[in-house]
Protein backbone atom coordinates (compact mmCIF):
# COMPACT_ATOMS: atom_id res chain seq x y z
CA UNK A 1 0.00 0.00 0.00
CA UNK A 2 1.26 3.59 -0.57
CA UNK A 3 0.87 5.96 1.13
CA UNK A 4 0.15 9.42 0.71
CA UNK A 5 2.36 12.53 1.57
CA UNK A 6 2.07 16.04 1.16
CA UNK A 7 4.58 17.70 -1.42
CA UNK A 8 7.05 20.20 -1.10
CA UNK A 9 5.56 22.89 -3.19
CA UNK A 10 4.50 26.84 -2.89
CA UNK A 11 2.17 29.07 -4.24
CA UNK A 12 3.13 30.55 -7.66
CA UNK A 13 2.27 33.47 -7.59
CA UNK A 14 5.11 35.77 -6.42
CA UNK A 15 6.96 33.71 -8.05
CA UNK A 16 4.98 34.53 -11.54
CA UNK A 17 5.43 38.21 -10.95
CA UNK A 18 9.67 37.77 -10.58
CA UNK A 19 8.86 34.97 -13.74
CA UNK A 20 7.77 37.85 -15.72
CA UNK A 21 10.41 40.73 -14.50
CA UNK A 22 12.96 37.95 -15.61
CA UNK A 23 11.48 37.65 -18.79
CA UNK A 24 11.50 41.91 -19.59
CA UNK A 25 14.85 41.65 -18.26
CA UNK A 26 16.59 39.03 -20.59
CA UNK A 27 14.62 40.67 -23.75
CA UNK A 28 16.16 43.91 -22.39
CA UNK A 29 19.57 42.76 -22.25
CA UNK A 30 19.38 40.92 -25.47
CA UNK A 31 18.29 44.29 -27.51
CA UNK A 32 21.17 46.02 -25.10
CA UNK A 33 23.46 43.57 -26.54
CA UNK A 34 22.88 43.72 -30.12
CA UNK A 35 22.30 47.82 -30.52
CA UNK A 36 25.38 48.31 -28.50
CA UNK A 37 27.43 45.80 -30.35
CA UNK A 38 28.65 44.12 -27.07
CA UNK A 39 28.98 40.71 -26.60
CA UNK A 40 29.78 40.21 -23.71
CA UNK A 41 26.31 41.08 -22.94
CA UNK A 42 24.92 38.40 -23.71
CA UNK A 43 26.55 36.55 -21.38
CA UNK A 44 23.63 37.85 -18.34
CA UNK A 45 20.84 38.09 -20.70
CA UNK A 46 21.56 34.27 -21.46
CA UNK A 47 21.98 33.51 -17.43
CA UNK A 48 18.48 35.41 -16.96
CA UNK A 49 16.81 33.75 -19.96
CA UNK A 50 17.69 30.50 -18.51
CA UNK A 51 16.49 31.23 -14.98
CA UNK A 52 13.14 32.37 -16.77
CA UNK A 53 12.80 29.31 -18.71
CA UNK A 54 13.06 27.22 -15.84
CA UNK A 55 10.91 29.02 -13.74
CA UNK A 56 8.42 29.00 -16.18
CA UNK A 57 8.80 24.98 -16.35
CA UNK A 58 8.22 24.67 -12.53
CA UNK A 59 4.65 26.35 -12.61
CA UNK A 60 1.66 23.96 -12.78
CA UNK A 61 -2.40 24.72 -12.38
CA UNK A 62 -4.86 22.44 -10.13
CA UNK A 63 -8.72 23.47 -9.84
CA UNK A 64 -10.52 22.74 -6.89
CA UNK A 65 -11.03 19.19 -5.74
CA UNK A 66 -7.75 18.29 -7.78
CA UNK A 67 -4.66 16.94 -6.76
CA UNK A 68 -1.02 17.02 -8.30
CA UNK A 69 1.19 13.79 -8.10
CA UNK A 70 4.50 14.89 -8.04
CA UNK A 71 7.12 12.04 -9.02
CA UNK A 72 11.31 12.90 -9.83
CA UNK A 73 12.53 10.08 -12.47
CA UNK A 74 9.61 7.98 -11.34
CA UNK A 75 9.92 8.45 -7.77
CA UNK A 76 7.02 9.37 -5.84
CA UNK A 77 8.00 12.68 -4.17
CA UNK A 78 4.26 13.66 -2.48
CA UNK A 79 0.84 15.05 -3.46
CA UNK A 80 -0.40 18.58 -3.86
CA UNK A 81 -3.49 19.41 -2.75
CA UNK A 82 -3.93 23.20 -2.56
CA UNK A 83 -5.57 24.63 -5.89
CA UNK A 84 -4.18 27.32 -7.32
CA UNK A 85 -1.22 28.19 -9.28
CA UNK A 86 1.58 26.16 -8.14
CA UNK A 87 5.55 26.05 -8.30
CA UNK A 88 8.06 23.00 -7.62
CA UNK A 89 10.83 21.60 -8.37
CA UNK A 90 11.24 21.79 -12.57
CA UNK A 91 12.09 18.17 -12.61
CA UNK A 92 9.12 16.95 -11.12
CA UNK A 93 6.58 15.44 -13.63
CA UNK A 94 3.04 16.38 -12.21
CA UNK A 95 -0.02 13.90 -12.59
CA UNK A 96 -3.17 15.15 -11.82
CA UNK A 97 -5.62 13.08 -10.06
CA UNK A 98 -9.35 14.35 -9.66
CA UNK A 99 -10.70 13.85 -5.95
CA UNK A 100 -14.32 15.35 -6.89
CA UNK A 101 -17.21 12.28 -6.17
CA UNK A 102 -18.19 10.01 -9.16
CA UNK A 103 -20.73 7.99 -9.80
CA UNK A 104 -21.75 5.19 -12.50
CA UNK A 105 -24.60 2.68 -13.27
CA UNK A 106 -23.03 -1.01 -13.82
CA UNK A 107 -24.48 -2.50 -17.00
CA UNK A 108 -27.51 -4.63 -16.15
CA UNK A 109 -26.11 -8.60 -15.51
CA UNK A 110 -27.90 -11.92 -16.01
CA UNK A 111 -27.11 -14.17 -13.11
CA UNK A 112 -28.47 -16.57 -11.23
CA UNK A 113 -29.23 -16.12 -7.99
CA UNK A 114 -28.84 -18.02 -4.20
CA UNK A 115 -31.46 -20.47 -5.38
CA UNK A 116 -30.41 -20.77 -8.85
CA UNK A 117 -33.16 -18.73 -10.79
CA UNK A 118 -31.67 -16.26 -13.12
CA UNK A 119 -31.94 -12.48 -12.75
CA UNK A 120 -31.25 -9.62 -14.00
CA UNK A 121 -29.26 -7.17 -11.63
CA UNK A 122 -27.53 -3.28 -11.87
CA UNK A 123 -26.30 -0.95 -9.42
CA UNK A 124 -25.29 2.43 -8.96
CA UNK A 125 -21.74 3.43 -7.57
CA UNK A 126 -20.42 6.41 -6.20
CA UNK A 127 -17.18 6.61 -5.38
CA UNK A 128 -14.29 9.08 -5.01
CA UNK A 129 -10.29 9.16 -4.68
CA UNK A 130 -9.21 9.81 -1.06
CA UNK A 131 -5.27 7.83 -1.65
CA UNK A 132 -3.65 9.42 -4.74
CA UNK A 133 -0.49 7.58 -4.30
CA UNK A 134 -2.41 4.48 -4.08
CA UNK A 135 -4.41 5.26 -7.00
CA UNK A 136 -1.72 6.43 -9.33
CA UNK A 137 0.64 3.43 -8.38
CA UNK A 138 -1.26 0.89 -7.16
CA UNK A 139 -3.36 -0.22 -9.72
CA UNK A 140 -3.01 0.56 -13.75
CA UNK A 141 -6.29 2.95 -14.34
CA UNK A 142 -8.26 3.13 -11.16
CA UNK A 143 -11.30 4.09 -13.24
CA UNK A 144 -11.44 1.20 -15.03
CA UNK A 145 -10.58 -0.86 -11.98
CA UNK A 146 -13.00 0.00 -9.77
CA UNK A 147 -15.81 -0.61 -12.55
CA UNK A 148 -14.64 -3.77 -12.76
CA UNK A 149 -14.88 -4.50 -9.49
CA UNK A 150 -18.11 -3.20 -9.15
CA UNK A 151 -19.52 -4.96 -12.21
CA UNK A 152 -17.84 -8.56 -10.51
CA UNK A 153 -18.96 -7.39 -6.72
CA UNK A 154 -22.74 -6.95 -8.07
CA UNK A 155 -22.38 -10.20 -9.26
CA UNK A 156 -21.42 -12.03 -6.46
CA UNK A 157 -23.91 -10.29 -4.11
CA UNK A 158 -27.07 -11.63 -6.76
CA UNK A 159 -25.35 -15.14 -6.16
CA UNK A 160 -25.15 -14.84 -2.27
CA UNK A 161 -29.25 -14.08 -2.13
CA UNK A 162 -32.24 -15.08 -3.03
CA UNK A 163 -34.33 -13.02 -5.22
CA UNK A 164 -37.21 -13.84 -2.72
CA UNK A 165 -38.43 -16.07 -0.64
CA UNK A 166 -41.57 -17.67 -0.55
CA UNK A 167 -41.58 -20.15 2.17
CA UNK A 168 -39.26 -18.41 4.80
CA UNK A 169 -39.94 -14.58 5.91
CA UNK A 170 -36.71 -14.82 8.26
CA UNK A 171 -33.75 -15.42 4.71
CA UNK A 172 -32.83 -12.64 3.70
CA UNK A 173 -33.28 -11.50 0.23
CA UNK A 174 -32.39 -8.89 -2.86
CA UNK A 175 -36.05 -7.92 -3.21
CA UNK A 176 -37.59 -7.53 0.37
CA UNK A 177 -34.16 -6.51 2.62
CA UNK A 178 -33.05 -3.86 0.44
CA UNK A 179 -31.35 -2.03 3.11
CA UNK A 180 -29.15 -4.46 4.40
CA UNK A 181 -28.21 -5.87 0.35
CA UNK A 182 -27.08 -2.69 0.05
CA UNK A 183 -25.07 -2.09 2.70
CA UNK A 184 -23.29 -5.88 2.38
CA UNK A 185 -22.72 -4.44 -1.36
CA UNK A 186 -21.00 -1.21 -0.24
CA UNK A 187 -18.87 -3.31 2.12
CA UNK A 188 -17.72 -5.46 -0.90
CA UNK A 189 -16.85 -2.64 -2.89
CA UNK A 190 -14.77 -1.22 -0.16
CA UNK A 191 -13.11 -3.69 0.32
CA UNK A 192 -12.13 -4.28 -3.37
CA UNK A 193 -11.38 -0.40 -4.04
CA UNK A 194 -8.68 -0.45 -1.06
CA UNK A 195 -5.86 -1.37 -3.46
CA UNK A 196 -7.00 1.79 -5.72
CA UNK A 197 -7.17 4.11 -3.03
CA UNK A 198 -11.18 4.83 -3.62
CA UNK A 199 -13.62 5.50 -0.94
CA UNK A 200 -17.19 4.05 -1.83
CA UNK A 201 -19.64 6.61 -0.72
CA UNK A 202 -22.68 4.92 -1.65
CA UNK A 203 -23.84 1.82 -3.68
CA UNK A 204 -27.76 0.75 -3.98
CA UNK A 205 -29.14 -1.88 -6.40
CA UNK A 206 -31.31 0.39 -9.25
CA UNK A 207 -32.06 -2.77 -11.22
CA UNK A 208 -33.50 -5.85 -10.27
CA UNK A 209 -36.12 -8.65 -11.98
CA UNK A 210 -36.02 -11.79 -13.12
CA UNK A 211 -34.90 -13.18 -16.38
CA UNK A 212 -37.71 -13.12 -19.03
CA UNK A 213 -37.51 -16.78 -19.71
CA UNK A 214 -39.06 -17.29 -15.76
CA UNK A 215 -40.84 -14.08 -15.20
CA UNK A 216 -43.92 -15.12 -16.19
CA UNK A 217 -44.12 -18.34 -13.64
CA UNK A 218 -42.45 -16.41 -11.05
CA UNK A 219 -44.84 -13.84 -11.13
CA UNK A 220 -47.84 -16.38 -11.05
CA UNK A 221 -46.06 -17.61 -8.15
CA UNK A 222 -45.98 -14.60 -6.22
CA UNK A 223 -50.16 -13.51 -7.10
CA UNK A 224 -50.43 -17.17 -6.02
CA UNK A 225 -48.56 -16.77 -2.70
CA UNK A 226 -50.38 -13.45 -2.29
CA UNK A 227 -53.88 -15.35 -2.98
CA UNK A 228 -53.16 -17.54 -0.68
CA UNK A 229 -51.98 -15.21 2.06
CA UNK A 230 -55.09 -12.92 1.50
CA UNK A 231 -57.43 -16.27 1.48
CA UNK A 232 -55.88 -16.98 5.07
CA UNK A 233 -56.81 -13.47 6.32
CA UNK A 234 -60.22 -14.06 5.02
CA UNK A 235 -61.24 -17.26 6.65
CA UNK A 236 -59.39 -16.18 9.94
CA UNK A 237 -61.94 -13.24 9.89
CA UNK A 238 -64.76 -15.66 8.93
CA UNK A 239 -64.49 -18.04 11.99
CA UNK A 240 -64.18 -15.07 14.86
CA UNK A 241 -67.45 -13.53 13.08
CA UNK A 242 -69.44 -17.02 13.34
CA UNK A 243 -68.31 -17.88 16.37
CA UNK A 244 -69.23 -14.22 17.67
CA UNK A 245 -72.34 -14.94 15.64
CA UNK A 246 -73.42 -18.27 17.06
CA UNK A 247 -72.30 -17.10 20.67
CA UNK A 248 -75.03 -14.11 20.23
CA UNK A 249 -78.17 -16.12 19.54
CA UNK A 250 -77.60 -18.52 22.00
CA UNK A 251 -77.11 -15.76 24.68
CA UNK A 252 -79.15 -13.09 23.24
CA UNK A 253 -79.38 -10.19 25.52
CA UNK A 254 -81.30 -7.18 26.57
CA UNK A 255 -83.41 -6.70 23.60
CA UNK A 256 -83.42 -10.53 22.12
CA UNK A 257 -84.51 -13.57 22.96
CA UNK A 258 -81.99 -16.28 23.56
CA UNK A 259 -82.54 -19.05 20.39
CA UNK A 260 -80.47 -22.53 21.56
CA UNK A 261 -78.97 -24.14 19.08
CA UNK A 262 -78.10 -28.04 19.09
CA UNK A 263 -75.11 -29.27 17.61
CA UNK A 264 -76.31 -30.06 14.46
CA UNK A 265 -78.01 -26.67 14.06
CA UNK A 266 -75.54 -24.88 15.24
CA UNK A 267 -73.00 -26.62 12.82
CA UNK A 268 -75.08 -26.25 9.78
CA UNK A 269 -75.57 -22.23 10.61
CA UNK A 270 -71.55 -22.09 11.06
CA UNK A 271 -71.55 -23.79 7.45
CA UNK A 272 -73.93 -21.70 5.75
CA UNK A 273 -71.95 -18.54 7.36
CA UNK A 274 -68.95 -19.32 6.24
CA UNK A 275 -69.98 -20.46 2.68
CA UNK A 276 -71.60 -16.42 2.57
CA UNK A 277 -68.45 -14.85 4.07
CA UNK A 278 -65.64 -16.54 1.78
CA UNK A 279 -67.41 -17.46 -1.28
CA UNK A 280 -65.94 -15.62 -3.99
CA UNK A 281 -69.52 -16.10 -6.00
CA UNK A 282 -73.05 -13.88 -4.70
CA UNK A 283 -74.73 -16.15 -2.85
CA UNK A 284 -77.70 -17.80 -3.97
CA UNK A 285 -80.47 -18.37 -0.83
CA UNK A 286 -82.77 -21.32 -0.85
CA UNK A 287 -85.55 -20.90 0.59
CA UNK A 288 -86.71 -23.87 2.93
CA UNK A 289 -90.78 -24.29 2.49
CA UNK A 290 -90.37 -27.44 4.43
CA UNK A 291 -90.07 -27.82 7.83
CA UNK A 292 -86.84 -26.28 10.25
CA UNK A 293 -85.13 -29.50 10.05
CA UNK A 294 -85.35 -30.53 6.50
């Protein structure tokens, strides 16, 4: 791992302003030299042209959010982190690293998920450089790496989940724990982007289905699940209203008259109930011209 370091470097701009007397000066003593027909003239006005050319070399620019990576013959001499106008040493080559935050949408993958079903999956990243050494010599093109390692990282979370879970509210899965996907995503990616010197800021899944080849079941799956679930609700609802039925006309009360029921009765009025209350069909009454137990 490298580590970063500031740079020896100063602001630039005094330095411009005794850049650009330098500069008046050598054309002065250059003209001085050739009306006057003196040669050995030219001896300063070469020494002060030379200072002013490397002077000029040693200047470099960084906007806001930007940081210079100042190597000597390959060596890693610091980074530069004050924007600005800037002076060092003229053999320094200067690499300029951007530390504003970035973002990016991984293309959308087909893989197959913790139970084998395949999905489609995409996230979005956003990162940004906090280790210029690292990410200048630790990796070829940090860009490129860490979009590679988020396209692989979104991959391996789909595999480590289920899409969803039918069966077993307490697995956790891409669809229903969002949250938590998310945050085991962003710890992937951090992990990863140590070796480029990138801090990941945020990361969220933006795309997620299933594959079109098992949509269509899947989703017949889930209204099934769902019908199933809502056909529950319905017939725990339906006993608590017969039994509170049946439990008021054999005690009445103030303004009724208690009607006993005997088993039979009572379990052919709990039938009949029930039939009304979950039958997805109007209900059709027969009337009974016979007598009350036929």
């Amino acid at each position: 791992m490298y580590v970063e370091k500031p740079a020896r470097s100063h602001s630039g701009i005094l330095w411009l302003v005794l850049d650009v007397v330098l500069g008046l000066g050598a054309a002065a003593l250059f003209i001085w030299a050739i009306s006057t027909e003196n040669a050995w003239l030219l001896v300063p006005a070469i020494v002060v042209a030379d200072v002013f050319i490397v002077i000029t070399v040693s200047f470099y620019m960084l906007q806001p959010s930007q940081a210079g990576v100042l190597m000597l013959f390959g060596d890693y001499r610091g980074t530069d982190r004050t924007p600005g106008l800037r002076i060092a040493n003229p053999l320094y080559r200067t690499r300029k690293v951007s530390l504003r935050v970035r973002n990016f949408t991984t293309s959308t993958s087909k893989v197959n998920d913790a139970n084998g079903n395949p999905i489609e999956i995409a996230a979005v990243v956003v990162w940004r450089v906090t280790n210029t050494a690292q990410a200048t010599f630790g990796v070829d093109e940090f860009v490129d790496y860490v979009e590679t390692q988020s396209e692989s990282a979104v991959r391996q979370l789909a595999r480590s989940y289920p899409y969803d879970s039918f069966d077993d509210t307490s697995v956790t899965t891409l669809i229903g724990d969002t949250r938590m996907v998310n945050q085991d995503l962003q710890t992937e990616l951090q992990e990863r982007a140590l070796d480029a010197g990138v801090e990941v800021i945020e990361s969220r899944i933006t795309d997620l289905a299933y594959a079109p080849e098992i949509a269509d079941s899947m989703l017949r799956r889930q209204q099934a699940g769902a019908i199933v679930a809502a056909r529950f609700k319905i017939v725990e609802g339906a006993v608590l209203m017969v039994r509170d039925a049946i439990e008021s006309l054999e005690s009445g009360g103030d303004d009724h008259e208690a009607i006993p029921l005997d088993p039979d009765r009572r379990a052919a009025f709990a039938s009949n109930l029930m039939m009304v209350m979950v039958s997805d069909q109007p209900t059709a009454p027969v009337v009974n011209v016979g007598s009350l137990n036929r």
